[in-house]
Protein backbone atom coordinates (compact mmCIF):
# COMPACT_ATOMS: atom_id res chain seq x y z
CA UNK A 1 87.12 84.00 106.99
CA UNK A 2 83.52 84.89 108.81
CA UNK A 3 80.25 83.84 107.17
CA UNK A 4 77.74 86.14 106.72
CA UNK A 5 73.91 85.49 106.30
CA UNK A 6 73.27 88.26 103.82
CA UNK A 7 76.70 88.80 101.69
CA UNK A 8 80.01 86.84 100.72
CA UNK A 9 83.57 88.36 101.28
CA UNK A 10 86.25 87.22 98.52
CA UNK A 11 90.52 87.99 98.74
CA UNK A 12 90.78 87.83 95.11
CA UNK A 13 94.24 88.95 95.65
CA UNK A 14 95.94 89.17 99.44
CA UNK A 15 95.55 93.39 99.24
CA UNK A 16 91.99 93.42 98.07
CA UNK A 17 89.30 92.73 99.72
CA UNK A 18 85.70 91.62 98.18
CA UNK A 19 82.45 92.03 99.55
CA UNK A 20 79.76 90.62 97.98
CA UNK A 21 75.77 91.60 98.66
CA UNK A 22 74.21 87.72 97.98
CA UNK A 23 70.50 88.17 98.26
CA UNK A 24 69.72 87.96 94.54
CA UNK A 25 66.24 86.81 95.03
CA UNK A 26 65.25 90.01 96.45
CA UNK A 27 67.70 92.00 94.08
CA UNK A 28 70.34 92.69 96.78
CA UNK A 29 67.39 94.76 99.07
CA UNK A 30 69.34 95.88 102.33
CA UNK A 31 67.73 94.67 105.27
CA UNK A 32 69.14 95.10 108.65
CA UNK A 33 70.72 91.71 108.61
CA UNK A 34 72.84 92.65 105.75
CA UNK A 35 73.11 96.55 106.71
CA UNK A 36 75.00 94.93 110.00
CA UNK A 37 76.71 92.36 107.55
CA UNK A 38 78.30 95.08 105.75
CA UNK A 39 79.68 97.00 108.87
CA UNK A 40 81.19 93.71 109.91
CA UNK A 41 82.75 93.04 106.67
CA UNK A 42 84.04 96.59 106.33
CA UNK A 43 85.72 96.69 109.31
CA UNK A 44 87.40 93.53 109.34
CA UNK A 45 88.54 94.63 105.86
CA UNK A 46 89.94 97.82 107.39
CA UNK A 47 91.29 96.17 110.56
CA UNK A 48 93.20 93.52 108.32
CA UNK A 49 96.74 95.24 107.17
CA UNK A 50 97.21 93.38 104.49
CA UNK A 51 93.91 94.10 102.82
CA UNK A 52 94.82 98.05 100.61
CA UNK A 53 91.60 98.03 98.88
CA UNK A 54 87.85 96.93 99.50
CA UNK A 55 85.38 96.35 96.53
CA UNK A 56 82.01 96.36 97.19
CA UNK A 57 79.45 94.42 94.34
CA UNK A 58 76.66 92.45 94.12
CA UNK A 59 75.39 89.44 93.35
CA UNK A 60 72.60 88.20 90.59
CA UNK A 61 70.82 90.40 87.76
CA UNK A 62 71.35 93.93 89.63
CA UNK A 63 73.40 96.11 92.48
CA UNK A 64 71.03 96.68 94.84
CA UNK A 65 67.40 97.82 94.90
CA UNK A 66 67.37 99.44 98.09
CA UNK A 67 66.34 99.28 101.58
CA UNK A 68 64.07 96.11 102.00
CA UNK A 69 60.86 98.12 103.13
CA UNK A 70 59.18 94.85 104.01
CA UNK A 71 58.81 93.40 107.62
CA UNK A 72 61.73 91.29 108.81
CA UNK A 73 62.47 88.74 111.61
CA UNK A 74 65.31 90.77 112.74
CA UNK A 75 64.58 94.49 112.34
CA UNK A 76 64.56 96.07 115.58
CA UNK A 77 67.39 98.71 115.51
CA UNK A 78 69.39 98.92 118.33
CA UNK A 79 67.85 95.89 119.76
CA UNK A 80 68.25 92.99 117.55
CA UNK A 81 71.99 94.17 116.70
CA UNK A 82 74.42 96.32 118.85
CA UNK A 83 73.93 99.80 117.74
CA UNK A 84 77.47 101.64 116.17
CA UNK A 85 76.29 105.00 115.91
CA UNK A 86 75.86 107.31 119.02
CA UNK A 87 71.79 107.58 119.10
CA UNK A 88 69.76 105.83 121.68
CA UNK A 89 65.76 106.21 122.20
CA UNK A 90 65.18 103.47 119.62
CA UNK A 91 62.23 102.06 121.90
CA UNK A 92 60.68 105.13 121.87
CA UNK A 93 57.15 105.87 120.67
CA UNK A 94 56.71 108.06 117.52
CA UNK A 95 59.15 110.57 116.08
CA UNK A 96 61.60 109.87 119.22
CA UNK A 97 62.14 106.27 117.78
CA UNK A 98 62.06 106.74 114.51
CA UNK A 99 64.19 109.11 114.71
CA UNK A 100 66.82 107.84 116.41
CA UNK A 101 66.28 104.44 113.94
CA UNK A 102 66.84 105.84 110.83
CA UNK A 103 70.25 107.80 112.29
CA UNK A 104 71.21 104.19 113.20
CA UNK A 105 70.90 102.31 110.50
CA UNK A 106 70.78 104.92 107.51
CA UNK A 107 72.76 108.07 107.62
CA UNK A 108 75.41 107.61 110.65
CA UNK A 109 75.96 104.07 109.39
CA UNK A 110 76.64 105.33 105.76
CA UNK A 111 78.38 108.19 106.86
CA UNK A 112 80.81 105.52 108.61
CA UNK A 113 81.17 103.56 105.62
CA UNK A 114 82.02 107.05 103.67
CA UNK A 115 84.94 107.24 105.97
CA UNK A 116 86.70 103.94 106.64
CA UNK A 117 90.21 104.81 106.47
CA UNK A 118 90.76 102.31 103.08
CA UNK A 119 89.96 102.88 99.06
CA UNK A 120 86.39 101.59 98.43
CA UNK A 121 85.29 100.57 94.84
CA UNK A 122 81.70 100.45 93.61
CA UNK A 123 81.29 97.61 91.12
CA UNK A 124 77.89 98.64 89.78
CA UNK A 125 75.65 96.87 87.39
CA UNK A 126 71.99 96.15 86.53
CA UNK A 127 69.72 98.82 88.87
CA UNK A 128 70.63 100.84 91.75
CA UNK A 129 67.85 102.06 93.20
CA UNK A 130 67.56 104.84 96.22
CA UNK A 131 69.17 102.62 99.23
CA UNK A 132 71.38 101.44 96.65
CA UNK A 133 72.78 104.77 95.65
CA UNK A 134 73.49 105.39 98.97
CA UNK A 135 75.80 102.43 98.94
CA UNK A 136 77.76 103.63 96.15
CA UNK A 137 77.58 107.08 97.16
CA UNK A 138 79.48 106.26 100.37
CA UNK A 139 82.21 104.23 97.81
CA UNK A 140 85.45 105.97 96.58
CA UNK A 141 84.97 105.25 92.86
CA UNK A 142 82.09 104.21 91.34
CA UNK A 143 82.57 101.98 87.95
CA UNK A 144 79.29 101.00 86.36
CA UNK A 145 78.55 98.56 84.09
CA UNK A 146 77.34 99.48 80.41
CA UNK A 147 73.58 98.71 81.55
CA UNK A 148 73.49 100.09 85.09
CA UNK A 149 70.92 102.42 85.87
CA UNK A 150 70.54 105.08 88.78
CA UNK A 151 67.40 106.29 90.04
CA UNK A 152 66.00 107.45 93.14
CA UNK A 153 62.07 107.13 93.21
CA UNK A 154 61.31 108.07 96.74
CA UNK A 155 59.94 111.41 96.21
CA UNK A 156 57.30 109.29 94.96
CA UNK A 157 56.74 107.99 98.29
CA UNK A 158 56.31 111.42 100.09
CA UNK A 159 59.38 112.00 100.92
CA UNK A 160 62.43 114.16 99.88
CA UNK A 161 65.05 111.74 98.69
CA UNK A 162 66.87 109.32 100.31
CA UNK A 163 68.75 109.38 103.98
CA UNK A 164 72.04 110.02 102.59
CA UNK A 165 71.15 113.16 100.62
CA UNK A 166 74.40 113.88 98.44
CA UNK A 167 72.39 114.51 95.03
CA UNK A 168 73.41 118.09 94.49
CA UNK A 169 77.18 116.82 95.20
CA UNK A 170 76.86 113.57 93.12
CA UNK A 171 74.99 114.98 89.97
CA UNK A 172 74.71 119.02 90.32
CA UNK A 173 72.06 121.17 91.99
CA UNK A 174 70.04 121.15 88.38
CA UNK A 175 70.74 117.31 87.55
CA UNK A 176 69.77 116.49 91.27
CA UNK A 177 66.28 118.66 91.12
CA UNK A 178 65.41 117.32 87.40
CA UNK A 179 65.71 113.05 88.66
CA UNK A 180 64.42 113.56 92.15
CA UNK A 181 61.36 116.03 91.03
CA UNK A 182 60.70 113.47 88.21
CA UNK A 183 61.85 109.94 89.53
CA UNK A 184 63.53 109.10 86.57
CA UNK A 185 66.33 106.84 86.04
CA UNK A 186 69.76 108.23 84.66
CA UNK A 187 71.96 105.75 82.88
CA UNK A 188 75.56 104.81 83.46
CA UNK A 189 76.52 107.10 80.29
CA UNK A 190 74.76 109.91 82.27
CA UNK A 191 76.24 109.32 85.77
CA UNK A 192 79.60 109.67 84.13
CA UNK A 193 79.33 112.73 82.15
CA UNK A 194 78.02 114.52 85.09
CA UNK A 195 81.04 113.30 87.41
CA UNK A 196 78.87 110.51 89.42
CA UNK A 197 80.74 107.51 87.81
CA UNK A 198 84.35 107.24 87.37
CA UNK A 199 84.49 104.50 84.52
CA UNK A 200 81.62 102.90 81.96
CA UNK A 201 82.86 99.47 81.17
CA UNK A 202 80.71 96.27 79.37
CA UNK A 203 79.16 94.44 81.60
CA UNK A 204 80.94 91.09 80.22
CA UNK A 205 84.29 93.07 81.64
CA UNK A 206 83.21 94.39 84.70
CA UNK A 207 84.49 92.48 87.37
CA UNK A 208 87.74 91.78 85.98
CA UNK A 209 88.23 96.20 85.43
CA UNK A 210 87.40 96.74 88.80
CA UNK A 211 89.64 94.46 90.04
CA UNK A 212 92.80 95.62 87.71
CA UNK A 213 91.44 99.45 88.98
CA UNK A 214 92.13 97.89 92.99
CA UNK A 215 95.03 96.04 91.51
CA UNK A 216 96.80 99.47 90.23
CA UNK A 217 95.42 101.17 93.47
CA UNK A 218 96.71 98.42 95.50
CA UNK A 219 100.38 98.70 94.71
CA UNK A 220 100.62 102.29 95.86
CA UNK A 221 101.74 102.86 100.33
CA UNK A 222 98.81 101.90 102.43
CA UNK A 223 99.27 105.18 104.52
CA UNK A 224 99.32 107.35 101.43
CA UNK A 225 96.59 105.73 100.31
CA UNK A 226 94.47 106.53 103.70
CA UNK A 227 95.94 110.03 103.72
CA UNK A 228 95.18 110.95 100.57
CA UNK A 229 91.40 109.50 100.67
CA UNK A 230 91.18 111.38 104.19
CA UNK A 231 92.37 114.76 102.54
CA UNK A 232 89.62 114.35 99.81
CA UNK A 233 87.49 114.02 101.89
CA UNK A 234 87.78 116.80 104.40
CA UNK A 235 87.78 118.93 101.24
CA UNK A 236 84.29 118.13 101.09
CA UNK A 237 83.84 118.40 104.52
CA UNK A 238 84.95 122.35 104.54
CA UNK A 239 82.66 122.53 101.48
CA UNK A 240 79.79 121.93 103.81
CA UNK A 241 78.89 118.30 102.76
CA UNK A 242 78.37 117.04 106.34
CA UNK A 243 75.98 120.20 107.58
CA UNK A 244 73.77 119.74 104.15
CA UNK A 245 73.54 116.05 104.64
CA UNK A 246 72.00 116.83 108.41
CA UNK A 247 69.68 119.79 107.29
CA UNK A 248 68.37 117.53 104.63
CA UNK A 249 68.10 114.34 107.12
CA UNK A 250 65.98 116.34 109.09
CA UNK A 251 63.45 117.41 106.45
CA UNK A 252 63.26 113.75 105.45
CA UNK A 253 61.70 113.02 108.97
CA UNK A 254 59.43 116.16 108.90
CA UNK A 255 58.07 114.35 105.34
CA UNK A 256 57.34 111.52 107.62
CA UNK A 257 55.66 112.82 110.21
CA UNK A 258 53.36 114.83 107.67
CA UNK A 259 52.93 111.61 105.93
CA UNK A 260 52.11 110.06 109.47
CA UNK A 261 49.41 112.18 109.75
CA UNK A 262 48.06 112.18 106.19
CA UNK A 263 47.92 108.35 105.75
CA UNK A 264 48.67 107.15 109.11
CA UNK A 265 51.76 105.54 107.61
CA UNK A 266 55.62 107.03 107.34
CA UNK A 267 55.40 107.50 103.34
CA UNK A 268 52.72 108.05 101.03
CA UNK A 269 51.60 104.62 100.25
CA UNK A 270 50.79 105.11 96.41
CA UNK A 271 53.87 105.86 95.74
CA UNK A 272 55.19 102.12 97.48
CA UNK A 273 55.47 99.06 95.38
CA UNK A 274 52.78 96.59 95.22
CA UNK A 275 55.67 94.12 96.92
CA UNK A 276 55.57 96.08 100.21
CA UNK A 277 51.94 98.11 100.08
CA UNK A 278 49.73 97.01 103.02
CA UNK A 279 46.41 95.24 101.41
CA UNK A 280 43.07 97.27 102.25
CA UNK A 281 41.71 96.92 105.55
CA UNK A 282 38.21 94.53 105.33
CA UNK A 283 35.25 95.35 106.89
């Protein structure tokens, strides 16, 4: 099986297929190493006929805390890994670059991962936090452990929600204004009653749930299986999920180019955590 810098891939079973964000000292932040990471894994996963169903988890005290907003020694889109996604102009000065950057790497990337042709399973625990919603978002079925919590902060930051912008889908139009207007978190209980999270189990049980769940899902016909997920999702298509995820893609780079002009920085930077805020310049 391929190693992978930034996550681990498991066959807990020949049909299932588990991938494994390992960078628990930074609480499973996506950088582009592991953004790239996961597209590999995925589509060996998909390309393998024996694997039926992918899980997707992480490792240490939480899911994932989002996109790693700090400097990297690989994070040149489109130049430090092969692009996938059909944008170029990544060398590009200003809103050109960024631009075509963040359609890389955030929503045509996702929106790939929403539509490999094979069951995906969120196994969700500790905090999921803006990038990290998007990786469940793009999942099948969510199941969350008893302490997970959901929040997406980045209206804080000056701009209006994350790349992947499926809020009024995942939680309601109401739900979706109330937690992105605030930035508060929303607890596993809360993601299920409003349809976001298929299954609450204990955290203790977890793992071993989501993998009876792929089990069960597992023994059904691989083509059915890909069929049915494909009708589901052109469902939402029709619905208009695709033309509401581009409309609101593009307001999330006008936020940055108002922000680029207000603070000479993408985001608002009192809203960014101490971790990744630039120091003061000195005299």
């Amino acid at each position: 099986m391929s190693s992978f810098e930034t996550i681990l891939v498991e066959r807990p079973e020949p049909a299932i297929a588990r991938i494994v964000m390992n960078r628990p000292e930074a609480r499973n932040a996506q950088n582009l190493q592991m953004t790239y990471d996961l597209n590999a894994a995925f589509d060996a996963a998909v390309q393998d006929d024996a694997v039926k169903v992918i899980i997707l988890a992480g490792n240490g005290p939480h899911f994932s805390s989002g996109h790693d907003l700090r400097p990297g020694a690989k994070n040149a889109a489109g130049v430090d890994f092969p692009p996938i996604g059909n944008w170029g102009g990544f060398a590009e000065p200003n809103a050109h670059g960024r631009f075509a950057r963040e359609q890389e790497i955030y929503l045509q990337i996702t929106r790939r991962w929403r539509n490999l042709a094979k069951p995906v399973i969120a196994e969700v625990h500790g905090k999921c936090i803006a990038g990290g919603l998007m990786l469940a978002w793009a999942c099948d079925l969510i199941i969350a452990s008893d302490d997970a919590q959901f929040c997406d902060p980045v209206v804080t930051m000056g701009v209006c929600g994350v790349e992947w912008f499926v809020h009024p889908w995942e939680l309601g139009p109401r739900k979706a204004k109330e937690f992105l207007f605030t930035a508060d978190s929303w607890s596993a209980q809360e993601a299920h009653q409003l349809g976001m999270v298929n299954q609450v189990v204990p955290r203790a049980e977890l793992s071993s749930r989501v993998l009876a769940l792929a089990r069960r899902i597992a023994t059904k016909p691989s083509f059915a299986l890909k069929l049915t997920k494909e009708a589901v999702n052109r469902s939402v298509d029709v619905m208009g999920q695709p033309a509401a995820i581009d409309q609101a893609f593009a307001l999330h780079q006008l936020c940055h180019a108002h922000n680029l002009q207000e603070f000479g920085m993408i985001v608002d930077p009192s809203g960014l955590h101490p971790s990744v805020r630039k120091p003061p310049a000195t005299e």
